[in-house]
PDB file of N, CA and C in Angstrom:
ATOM      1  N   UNK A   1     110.411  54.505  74.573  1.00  0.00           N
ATOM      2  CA  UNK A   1     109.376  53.900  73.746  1.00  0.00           C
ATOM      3  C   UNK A   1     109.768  52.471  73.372  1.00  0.00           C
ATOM      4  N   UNK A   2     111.264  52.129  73.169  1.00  0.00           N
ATOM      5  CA  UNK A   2     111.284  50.945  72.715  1.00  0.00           C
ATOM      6  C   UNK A   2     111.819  50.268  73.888  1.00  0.00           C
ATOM      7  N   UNK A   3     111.897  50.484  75.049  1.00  0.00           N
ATOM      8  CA  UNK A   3     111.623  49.887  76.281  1.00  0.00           C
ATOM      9  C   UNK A   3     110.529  48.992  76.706  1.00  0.00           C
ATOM     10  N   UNK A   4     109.124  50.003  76.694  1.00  0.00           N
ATOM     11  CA  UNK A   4     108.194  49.729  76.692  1.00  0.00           C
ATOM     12  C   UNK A   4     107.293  48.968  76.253  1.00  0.00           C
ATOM     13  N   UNK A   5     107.850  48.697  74.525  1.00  0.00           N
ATOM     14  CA  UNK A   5     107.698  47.748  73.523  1.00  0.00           C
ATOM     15  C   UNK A   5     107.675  46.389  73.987  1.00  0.00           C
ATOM     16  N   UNK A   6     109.210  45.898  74.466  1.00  0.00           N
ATOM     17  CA  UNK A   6     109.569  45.039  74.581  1.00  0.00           C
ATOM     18  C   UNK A   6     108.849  44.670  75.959  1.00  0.00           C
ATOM     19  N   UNK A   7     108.905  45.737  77.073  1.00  0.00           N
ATOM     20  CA  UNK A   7     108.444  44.836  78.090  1.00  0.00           C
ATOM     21  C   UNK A   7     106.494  44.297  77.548  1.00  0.00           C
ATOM     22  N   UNK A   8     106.082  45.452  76.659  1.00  0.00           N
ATOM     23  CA  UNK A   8     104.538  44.800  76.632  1.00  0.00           C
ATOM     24  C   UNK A   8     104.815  43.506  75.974  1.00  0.00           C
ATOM     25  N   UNK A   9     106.003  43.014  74.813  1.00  0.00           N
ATOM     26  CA  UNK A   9     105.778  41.426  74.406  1.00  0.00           C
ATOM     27  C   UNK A   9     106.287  41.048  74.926  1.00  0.00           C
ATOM     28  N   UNK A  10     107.099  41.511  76.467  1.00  0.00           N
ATOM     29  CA  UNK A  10     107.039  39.829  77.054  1.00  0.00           C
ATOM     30  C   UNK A  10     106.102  39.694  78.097  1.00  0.00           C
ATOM     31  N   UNK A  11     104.725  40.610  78.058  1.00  0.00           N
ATOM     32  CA  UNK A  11     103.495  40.330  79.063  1.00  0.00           C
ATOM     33  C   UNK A  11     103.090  39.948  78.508  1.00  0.00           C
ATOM     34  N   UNK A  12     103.327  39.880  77.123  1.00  0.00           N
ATOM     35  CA  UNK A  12     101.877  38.914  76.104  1.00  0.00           C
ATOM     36  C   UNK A  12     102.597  37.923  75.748  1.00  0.00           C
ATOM     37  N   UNK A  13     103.628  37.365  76.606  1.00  0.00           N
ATOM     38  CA  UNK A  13     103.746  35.699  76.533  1.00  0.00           C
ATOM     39  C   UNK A  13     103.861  35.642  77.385  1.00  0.00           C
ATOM     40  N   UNK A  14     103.742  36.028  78.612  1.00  0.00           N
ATOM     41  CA  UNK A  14     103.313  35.561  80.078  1.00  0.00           C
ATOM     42  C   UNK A  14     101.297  34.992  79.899  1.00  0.00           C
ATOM     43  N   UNK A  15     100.931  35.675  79.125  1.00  0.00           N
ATOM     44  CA  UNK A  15      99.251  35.222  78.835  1.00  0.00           C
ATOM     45  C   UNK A  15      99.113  34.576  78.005  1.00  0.00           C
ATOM     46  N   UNK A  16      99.768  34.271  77.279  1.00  0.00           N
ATOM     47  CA  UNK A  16      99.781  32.618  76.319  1.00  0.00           C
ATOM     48  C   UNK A  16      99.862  31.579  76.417  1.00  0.00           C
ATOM     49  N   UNK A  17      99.059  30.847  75.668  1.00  0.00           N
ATOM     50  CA  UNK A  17      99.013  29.452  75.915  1.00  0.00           C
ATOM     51  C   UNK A  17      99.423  28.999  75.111  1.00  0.00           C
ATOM     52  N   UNK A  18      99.886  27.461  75.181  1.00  0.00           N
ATOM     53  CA  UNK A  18     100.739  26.607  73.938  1.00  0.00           C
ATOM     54  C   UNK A  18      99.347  25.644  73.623  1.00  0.00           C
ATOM     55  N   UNK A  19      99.558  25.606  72.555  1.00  0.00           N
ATOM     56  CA  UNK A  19      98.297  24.932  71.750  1.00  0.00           C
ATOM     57  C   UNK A  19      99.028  23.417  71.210  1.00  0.00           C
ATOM     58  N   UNK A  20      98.833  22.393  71.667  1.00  0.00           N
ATOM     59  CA  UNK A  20      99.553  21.344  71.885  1.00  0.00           C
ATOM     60  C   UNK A  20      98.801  20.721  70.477  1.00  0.00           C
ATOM     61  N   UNK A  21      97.238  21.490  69.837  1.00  0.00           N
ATOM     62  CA  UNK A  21      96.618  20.639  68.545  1.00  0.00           C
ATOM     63  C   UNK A  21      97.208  20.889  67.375  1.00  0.00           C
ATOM     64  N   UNK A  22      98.031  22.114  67.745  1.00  0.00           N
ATOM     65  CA  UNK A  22      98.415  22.953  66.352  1.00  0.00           C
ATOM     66  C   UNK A  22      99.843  22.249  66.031  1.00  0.00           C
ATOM     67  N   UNK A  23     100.683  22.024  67.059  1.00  0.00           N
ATOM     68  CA  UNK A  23     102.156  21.495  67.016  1.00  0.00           C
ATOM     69  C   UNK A  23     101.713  20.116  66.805  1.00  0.00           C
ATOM     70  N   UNK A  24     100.718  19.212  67.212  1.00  0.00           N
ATOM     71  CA  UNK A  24     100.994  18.015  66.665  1.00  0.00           C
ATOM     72  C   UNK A  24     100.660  18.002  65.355  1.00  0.00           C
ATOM     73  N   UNK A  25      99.350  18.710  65.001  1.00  0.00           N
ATOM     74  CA  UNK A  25      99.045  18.805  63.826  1.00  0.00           C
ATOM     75  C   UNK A  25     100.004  19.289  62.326  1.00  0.00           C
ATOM     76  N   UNK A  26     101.056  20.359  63.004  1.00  0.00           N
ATOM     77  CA  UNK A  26     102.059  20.367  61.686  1.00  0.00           C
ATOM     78  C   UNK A  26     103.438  19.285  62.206  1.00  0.00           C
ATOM     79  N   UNK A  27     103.826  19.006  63.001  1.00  0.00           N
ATOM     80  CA  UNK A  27     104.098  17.137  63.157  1.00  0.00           C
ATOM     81  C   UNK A  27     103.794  16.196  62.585  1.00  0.00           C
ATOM     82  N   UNK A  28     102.513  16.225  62.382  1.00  0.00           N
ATOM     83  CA  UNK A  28     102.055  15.173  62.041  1.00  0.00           C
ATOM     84  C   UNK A  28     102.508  15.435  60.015  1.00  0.00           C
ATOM     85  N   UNK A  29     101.905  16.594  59.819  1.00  0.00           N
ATOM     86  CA  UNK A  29     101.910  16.744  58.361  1.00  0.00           C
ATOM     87  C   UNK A  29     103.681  17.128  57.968  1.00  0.00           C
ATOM     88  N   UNK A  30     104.176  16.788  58.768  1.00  0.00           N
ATOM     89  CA  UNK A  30     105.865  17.127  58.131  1.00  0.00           C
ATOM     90  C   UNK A  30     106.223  15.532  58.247  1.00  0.00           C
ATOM     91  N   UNK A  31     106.134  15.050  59.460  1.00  0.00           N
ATOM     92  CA  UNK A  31     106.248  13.269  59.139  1.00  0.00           C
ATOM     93  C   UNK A  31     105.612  12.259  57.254  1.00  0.00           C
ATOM     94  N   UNK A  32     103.989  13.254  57.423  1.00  0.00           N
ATOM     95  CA  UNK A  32     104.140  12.905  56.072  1.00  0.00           C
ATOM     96  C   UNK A  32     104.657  13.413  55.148  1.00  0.00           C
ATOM     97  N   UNK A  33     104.913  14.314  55.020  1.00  0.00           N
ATOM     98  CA  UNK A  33     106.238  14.597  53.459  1.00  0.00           C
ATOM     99  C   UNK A  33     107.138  14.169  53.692  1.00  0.00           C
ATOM    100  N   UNK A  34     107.814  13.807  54.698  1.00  0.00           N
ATOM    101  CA  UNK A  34     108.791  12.967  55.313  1.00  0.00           C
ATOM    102  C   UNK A  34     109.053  11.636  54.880  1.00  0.00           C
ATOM    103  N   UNK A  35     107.832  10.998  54.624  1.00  0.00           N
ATOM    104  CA  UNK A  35     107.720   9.310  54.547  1.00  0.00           C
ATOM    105  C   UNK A  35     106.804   9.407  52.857  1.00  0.00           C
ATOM    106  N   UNK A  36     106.478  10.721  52.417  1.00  0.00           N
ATOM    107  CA  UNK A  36     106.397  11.176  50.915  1.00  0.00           C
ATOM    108  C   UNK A  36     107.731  11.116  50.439  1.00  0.00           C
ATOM    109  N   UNK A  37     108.656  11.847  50.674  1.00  0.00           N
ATOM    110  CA  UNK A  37     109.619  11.708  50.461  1.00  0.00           C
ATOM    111  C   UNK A  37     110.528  10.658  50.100  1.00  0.00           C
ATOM    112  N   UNK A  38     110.662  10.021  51.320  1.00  0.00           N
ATOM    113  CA  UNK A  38     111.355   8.455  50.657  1.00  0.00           C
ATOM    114  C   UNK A  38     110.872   7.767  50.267  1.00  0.00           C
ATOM    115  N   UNK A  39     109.925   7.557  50.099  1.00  0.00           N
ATOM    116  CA  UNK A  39     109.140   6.971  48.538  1.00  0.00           C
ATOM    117  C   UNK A  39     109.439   6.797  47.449  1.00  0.00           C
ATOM    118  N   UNK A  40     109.256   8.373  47.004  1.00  0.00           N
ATOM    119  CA  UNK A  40     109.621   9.161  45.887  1.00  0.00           C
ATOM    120  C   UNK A  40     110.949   8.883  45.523  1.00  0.00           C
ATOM    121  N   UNK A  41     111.898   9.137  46.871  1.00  0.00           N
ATOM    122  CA  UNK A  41     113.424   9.157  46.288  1.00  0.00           C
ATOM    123  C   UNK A  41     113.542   7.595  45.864  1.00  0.00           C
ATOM    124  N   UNK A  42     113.278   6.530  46.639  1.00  0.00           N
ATOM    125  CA  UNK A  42     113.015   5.041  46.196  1.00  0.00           C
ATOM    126  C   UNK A  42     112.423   4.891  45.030  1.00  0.00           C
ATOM    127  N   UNK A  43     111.654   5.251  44.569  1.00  0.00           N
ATOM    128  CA  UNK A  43     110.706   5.210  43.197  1.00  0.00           C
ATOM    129  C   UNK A  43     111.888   5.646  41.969  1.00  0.00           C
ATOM    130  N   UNK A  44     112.142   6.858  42.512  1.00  0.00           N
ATOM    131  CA  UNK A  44     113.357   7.362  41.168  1.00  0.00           C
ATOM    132  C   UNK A  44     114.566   6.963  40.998  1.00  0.00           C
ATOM    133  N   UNK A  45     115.231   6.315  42.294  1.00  0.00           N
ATOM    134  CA  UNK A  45     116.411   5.781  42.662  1.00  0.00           C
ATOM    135  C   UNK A  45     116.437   4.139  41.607  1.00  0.00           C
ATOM    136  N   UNK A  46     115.194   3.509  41.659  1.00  0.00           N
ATOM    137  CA  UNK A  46     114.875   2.468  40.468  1.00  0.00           C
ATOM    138  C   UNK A  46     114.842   2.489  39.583  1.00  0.00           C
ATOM    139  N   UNK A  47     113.680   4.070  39.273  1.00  0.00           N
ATOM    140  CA  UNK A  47     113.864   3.883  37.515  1.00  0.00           C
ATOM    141  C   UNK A  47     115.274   4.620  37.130  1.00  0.00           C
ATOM    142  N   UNK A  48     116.090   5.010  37.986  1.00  0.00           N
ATOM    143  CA  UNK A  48     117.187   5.364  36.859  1.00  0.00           C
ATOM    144  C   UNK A  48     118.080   4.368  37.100  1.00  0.00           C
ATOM    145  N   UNK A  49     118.352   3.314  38.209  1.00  0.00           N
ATOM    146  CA  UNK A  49     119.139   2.218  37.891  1.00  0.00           C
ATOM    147  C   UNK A  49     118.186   1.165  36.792  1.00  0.00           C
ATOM    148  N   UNK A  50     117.058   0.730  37.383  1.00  0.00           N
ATOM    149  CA  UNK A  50     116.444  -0.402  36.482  1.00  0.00           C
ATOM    150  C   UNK A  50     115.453   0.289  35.008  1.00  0.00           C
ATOM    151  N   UNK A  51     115.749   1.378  34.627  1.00  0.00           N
ATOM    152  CA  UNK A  51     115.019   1.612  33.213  1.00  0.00           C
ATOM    153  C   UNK A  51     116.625   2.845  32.365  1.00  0.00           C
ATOM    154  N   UNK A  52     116.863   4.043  33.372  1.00  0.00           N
ATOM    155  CA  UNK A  52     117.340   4.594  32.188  1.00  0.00           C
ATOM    156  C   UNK A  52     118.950   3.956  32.022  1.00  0.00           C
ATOM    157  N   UNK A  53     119.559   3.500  32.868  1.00  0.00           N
ATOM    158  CA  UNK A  53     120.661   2.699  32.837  1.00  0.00           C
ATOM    159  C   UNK A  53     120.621   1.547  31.357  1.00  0.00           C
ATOM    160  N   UNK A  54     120.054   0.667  31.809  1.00  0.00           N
ATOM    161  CA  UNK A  54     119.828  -0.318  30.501  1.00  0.00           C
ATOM    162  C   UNK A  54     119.390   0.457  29.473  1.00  0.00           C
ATOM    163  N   UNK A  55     118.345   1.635  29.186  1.00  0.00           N
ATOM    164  CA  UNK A  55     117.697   2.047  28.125  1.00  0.00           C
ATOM    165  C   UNK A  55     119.350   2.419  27.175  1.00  0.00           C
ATOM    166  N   UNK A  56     119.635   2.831  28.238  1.00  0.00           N
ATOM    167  CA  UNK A  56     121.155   3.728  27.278  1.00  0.00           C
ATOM    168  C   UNK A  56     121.807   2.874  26.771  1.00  0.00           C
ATOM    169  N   UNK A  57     122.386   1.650  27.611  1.00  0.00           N
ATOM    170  CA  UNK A  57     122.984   0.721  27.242  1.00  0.00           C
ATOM    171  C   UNK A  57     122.715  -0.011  26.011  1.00  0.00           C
ATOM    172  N   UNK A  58     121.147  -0.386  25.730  1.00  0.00           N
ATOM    173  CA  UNK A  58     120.641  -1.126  24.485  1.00  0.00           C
ATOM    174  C   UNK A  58     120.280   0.517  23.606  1.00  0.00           C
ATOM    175  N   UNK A  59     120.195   1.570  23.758  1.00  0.00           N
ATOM    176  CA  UNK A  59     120.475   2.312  22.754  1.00  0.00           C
ATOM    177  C   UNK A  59     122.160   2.836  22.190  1.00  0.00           C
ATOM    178  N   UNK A  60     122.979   2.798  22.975  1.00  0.00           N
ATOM    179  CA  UNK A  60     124.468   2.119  22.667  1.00  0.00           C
ATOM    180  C   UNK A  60     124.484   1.460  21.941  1.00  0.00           C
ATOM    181  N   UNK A  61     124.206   0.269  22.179  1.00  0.00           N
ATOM    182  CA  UNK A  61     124.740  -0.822  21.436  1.00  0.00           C
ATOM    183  C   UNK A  61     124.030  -0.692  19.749  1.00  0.00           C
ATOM    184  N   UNK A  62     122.713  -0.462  19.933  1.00  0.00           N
ATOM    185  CA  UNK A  62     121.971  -0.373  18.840  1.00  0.00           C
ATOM    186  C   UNK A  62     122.286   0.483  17.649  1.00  0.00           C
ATOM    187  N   UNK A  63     122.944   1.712  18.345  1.00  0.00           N
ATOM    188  CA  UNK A  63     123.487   2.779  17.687  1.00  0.00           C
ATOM    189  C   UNK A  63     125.325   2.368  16.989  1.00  0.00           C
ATOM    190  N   UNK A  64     125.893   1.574  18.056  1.00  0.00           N
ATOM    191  CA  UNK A  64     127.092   1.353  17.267  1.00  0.00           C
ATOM    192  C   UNK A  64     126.785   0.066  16.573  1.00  0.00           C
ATOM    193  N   UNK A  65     125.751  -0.701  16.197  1.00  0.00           N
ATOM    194  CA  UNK A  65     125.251  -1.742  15.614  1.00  0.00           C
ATOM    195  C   UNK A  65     125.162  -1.302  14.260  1.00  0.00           C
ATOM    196  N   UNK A  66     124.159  -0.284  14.325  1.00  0.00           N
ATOM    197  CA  UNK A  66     124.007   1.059  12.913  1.00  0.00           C
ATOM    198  C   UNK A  66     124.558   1.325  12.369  1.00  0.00           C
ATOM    199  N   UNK A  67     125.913   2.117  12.948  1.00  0.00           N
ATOM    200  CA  UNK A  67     127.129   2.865  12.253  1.00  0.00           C
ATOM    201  C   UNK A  67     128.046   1.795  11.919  1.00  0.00           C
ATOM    202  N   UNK A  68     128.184   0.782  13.013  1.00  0.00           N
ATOM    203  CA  UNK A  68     129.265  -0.220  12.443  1.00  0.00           C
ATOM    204  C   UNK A  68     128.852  -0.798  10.872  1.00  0.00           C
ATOM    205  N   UNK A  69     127.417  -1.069  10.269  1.00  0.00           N
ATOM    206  CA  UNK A  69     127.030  -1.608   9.329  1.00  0.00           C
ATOM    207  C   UNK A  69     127.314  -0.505   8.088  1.00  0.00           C
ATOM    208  N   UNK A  70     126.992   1.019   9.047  1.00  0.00           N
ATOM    209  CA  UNK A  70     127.191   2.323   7.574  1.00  0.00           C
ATOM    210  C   UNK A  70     128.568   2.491   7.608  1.00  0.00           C
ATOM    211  N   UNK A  71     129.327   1.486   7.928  1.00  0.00           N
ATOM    212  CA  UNK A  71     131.113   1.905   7.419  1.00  0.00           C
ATOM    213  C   UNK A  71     131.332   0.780   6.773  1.00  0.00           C
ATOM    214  N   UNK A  72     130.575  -0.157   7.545  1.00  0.00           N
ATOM    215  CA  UNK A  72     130.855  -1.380   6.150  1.00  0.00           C
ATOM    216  C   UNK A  72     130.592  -1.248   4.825  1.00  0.00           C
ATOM    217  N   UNK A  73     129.149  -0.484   4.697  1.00  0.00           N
ATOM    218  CA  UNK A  73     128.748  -0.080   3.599  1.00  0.00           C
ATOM    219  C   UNK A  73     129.821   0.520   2.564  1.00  0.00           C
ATOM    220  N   UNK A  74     130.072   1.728   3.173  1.00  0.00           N
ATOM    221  CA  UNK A  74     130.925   2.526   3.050  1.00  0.00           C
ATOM    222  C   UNK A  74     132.435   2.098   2.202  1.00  0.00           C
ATOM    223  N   UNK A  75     132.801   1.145   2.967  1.00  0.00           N
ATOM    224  CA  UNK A  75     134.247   0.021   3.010  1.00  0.00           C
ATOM    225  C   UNK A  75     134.024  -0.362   1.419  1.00  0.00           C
ATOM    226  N   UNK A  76     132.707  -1.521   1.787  1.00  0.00           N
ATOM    227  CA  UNK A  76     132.419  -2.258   0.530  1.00  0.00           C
ATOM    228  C   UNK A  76     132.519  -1.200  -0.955  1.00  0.00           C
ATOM    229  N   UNK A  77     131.754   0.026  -0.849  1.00  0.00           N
ATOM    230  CA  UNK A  77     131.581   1.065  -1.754  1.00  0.00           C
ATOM    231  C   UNK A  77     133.151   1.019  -2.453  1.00  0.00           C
ATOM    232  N   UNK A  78     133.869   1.560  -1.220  1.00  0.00           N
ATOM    233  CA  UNK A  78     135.560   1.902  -1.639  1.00  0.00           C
ATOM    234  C   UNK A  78     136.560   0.912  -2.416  1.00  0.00           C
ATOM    235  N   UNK A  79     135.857  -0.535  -1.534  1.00  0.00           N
ATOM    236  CA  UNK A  79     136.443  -1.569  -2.523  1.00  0.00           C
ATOM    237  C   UNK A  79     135.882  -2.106  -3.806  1.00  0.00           C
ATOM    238  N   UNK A  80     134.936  -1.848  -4.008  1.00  0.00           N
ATOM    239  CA  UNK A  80     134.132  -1.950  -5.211  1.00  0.00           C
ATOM    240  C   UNK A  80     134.939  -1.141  -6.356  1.00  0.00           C
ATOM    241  N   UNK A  81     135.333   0.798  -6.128  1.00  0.00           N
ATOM    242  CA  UNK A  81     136.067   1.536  -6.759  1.00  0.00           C
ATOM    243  C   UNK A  81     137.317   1.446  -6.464  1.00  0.00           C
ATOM    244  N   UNK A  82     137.974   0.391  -6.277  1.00  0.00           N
ATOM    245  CA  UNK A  82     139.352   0.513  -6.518  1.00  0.00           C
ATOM    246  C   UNK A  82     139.919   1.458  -5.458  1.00  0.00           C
ATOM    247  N   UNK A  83     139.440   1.565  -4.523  1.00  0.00           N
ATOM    248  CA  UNK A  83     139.862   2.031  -2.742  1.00  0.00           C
ATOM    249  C   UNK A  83     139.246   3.658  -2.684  1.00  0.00           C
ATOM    250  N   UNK A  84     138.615   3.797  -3.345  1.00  0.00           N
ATOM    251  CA  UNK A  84     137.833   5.352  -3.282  1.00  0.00           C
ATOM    252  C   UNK A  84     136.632   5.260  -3.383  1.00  0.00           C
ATOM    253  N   UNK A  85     135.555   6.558  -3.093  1.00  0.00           N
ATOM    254  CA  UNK A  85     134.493   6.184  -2.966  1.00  0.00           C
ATOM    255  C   UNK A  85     133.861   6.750  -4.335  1.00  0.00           C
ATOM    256  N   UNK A  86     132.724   6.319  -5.060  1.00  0.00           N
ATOM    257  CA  UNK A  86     131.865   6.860  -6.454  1.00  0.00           C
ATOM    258  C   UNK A  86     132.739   8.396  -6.006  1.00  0.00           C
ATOM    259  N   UNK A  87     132.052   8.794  -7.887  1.00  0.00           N
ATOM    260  CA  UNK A  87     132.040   9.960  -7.839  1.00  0.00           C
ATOM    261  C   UNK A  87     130.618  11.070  -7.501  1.00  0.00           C
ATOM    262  N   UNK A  88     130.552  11.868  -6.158  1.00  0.00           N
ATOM    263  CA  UNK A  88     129.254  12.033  -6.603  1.00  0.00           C
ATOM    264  C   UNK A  88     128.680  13.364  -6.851  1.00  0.00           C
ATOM    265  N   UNK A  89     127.302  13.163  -7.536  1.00  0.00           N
ATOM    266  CA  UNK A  89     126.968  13.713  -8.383  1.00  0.00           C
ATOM    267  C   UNK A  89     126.409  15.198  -7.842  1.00  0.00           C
ATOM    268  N   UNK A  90     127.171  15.910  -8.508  1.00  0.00           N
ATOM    269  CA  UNK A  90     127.177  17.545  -8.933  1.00  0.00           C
ATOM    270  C   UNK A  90     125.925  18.325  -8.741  1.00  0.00           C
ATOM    271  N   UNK A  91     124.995  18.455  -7.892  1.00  0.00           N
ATOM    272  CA  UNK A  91     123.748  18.784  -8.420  1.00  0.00           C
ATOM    273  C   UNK A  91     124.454  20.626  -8.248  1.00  0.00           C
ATOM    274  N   UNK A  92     123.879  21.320  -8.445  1.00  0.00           N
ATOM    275  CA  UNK A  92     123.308  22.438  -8.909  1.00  0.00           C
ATOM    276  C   UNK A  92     122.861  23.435  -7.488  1.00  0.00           C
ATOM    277  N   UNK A  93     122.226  22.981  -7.113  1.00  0.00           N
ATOM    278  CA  UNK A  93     121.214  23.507  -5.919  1.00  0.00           C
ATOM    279  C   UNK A  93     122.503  22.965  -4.747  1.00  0.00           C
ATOM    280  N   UNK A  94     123.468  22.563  -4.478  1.00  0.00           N
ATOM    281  CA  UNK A  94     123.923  21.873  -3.199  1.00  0.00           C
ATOM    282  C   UNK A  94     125.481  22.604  -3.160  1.00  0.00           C
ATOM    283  N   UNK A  95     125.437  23.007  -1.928  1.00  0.00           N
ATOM    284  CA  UNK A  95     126.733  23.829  -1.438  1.00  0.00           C
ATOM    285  C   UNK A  95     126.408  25.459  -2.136  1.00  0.00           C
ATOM    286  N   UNK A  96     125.539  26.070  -1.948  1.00  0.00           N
ATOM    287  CA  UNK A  96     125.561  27.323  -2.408  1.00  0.00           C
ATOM    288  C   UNK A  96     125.981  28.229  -1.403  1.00  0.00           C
ATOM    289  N   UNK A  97     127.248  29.400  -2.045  1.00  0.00           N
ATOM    290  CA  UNK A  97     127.796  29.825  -1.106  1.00  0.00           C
ATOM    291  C   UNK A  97     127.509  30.974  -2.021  1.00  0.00           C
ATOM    292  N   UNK A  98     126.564  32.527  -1.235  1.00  0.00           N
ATOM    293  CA  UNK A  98     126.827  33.480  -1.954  1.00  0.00           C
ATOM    294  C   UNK A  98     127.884  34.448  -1.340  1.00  0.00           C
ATOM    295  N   UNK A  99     128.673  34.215  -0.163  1.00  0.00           N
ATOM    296  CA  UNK A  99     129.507  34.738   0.402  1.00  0.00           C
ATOM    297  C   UNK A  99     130.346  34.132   1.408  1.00  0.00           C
ATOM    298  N   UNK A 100     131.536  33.908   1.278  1.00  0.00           N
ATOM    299  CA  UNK A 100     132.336  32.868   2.560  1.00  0.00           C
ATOM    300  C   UNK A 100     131.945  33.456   4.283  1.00  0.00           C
ATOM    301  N   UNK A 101     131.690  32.265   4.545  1.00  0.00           N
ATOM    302  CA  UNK A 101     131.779  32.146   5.895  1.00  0.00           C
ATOM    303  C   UNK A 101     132.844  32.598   6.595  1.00  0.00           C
ATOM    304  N   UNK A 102     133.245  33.566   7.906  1.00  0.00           N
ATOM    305  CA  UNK A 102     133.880  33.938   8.687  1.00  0.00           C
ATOM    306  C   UNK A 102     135.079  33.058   8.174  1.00  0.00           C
ATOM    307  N   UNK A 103     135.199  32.062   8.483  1.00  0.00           N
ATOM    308  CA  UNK A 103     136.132  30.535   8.434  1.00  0.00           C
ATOM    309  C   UNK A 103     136.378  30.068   7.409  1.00  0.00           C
ATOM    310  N   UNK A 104     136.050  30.270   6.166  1.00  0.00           N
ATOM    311  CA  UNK A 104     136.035  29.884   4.842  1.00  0.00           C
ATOM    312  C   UNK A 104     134.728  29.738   4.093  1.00  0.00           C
ATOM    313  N   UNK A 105     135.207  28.958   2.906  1.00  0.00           N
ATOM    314  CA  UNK A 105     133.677  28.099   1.760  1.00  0.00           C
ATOM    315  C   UNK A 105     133.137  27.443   2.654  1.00  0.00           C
ATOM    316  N   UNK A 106     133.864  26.105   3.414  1.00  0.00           N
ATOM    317  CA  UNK A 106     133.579  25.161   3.801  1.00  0.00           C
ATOM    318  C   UNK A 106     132.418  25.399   5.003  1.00  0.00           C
ATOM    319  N   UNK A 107     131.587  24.673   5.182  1.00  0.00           N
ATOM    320  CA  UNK A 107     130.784  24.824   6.599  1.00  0.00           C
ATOM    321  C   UNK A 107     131.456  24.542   8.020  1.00  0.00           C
ATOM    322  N   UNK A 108     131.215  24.656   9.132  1.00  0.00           N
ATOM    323  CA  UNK A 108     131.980  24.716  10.234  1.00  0.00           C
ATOM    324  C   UNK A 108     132.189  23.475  10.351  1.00  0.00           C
ATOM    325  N   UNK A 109     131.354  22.309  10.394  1.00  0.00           N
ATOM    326  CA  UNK A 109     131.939  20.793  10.654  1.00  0.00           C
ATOM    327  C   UNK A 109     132.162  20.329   9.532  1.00  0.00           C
ATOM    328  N   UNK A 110     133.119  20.999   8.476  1.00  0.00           N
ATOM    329  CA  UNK A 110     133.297  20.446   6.991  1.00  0.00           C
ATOM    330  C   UNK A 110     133.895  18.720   7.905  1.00  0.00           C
ATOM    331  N   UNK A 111     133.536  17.776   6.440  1.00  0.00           N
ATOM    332  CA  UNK A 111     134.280  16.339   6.775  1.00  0.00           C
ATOM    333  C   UNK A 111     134.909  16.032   5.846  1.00  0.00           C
ATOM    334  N   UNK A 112     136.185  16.163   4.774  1.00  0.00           N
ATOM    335  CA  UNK A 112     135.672  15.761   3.416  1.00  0.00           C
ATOM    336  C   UNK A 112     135.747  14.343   2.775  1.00  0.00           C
ATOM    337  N   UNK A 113     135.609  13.489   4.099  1.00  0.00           N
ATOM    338  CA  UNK A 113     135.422  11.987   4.144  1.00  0.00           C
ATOM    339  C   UNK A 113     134.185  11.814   4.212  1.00  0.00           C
ATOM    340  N   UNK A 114     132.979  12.568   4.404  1.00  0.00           N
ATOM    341  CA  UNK A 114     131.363  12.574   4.234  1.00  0.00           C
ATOM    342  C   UNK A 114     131.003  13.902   3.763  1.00  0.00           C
ATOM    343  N   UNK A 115     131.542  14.894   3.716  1.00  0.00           N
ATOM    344  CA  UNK A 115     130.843  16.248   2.769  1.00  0.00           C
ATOM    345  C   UNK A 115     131.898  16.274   1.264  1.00  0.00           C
ATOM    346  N   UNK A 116     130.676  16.839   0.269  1.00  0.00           N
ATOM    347  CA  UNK A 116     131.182  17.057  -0.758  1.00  0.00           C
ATOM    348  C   UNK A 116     131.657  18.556  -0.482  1.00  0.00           C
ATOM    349  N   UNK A 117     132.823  19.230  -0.968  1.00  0.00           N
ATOM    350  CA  UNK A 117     133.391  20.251  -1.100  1.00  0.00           C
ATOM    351  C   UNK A 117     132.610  21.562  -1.367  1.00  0.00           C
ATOM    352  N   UNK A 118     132.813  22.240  -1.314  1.00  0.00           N
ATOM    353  CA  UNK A 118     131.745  23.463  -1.501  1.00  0.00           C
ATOM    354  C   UNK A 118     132.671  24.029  -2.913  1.00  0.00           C
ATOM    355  N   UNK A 119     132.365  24.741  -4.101  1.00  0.00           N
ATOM    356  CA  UNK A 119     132.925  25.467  -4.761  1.00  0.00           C
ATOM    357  C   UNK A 119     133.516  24.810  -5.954  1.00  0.00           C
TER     358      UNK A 119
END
């Protein structure tokens, strides 16, 4: 039976014809995604050298422009108090701990050069 199989498909490509409209026709449409293609990769290959490259760069700079001014701040504050910073103020509502954290009072990125202490 599976003799037989095989010899009937290869009599039914002895009676076939090659359709020369169909092969140019997906030729033709693979050339264009082809030449879609490098386009596209050209198009994106620009905007990430000529837009997100610089974007980062002037948001860099802008950003250590920022922080460099909030340590000056900061600086000035400390020298104002005699090399420490105010004392600040106690509210009520801030750092409420009704049970320690795995890790302690403190929160996981405690700073205590920018967080007030918990407790």
């Amino acid at each position: 039976a599976r003799r037989s199989a095989t010899t009937l498909a290869r009599a039914g490509r002895y009676y076939s014809t090659a359709s020369a409209e169909a092969g140019n026709e997906f030729l033709a449409q693979r050339a264009a995604v082809k030449e879609h293609a490098k386009g596209t990769t050209k198009l994106w290959r620009n905007v990430s050298f000529f837009v997100c490259i610089p974007v980062t760069i002037l948001g860099s700079a802008w950003t250590w422009k920022l922080e460099k001014e909030h340590h000056d701040h900061i600086e000035h504050l400390k020298h104002e108090n005699g090399g420490e910073l105010p004392v600040r103020p106690d509210y009520e509502y801030l750092n409420i701990r009704n049970k320690p954290f795995p890790w302690g009072m403190q929160a996981l990125f405690f700073n205590p050069e920018v967080n007030v202490p918990a407790g």
